[in-house]
Protein backbone atom coordinates (compact mmCIF):
# COMPACT_ATOMS: atom_id res chain seq x y z
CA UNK A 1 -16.90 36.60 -49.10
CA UNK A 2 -15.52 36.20 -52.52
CA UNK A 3 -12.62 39.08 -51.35
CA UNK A 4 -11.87 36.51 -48.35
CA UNK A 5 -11.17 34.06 -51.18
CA UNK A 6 -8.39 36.34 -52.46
CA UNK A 7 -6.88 38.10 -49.47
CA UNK A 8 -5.99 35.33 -47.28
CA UNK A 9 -3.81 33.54 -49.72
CA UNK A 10 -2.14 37.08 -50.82
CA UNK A 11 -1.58 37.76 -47.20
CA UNK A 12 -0.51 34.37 -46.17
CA UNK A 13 2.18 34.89 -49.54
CA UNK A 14 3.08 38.33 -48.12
CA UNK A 15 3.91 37.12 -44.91
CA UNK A 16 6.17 34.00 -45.96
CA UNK A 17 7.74 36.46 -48.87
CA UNK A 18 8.60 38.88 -45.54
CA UNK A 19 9.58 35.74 -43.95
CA UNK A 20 12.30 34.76 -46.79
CA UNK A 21 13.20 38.78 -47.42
CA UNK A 22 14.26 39.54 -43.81
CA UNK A 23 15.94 35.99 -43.19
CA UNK A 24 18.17 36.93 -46.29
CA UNK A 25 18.76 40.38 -44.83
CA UNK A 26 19.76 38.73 -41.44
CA UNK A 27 22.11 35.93 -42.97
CA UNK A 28 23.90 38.76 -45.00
CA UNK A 29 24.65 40.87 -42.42
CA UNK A 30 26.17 37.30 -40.36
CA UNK A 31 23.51 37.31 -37.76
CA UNK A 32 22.36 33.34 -36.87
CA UNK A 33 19.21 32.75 -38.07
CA UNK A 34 18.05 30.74 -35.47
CA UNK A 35 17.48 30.46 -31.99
CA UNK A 36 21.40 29.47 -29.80
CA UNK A 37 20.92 26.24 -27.70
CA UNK A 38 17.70 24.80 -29.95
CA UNK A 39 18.39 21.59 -30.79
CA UNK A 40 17.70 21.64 -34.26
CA UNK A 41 17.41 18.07 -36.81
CA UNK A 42 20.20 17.79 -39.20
CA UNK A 43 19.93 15.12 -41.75
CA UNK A 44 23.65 13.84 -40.77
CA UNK A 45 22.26 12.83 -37.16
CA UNK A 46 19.44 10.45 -38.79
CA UNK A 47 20.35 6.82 -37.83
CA UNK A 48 20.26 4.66 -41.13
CA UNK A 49 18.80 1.29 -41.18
């Protein structure tokens, strides 16, 4: 139990550090990092009040 305690954060880390690595990879070599045709939220489109 007390190994549970340590490898789920380290994997959860290793798996957003992988996340981060390969997107950096991608956006170096020009490639879109995300999906064409997703709407995505960009804070220019937020209506101000």
């Amino acid at each position: 139990m007390l190994s549970m305690v340590f490898l789920i954060p380290v994997g959860f880390g290793l798996v957003v550090w992988r996340s981060f690595r390969t997107a950096g990879e991608r956006q170096a070599r020009g490639e879109q990092l995300y999906t064409p045709g997703a709407k995505r939220w960009e804070a220019d489109s937020v209506e101000r009040r």
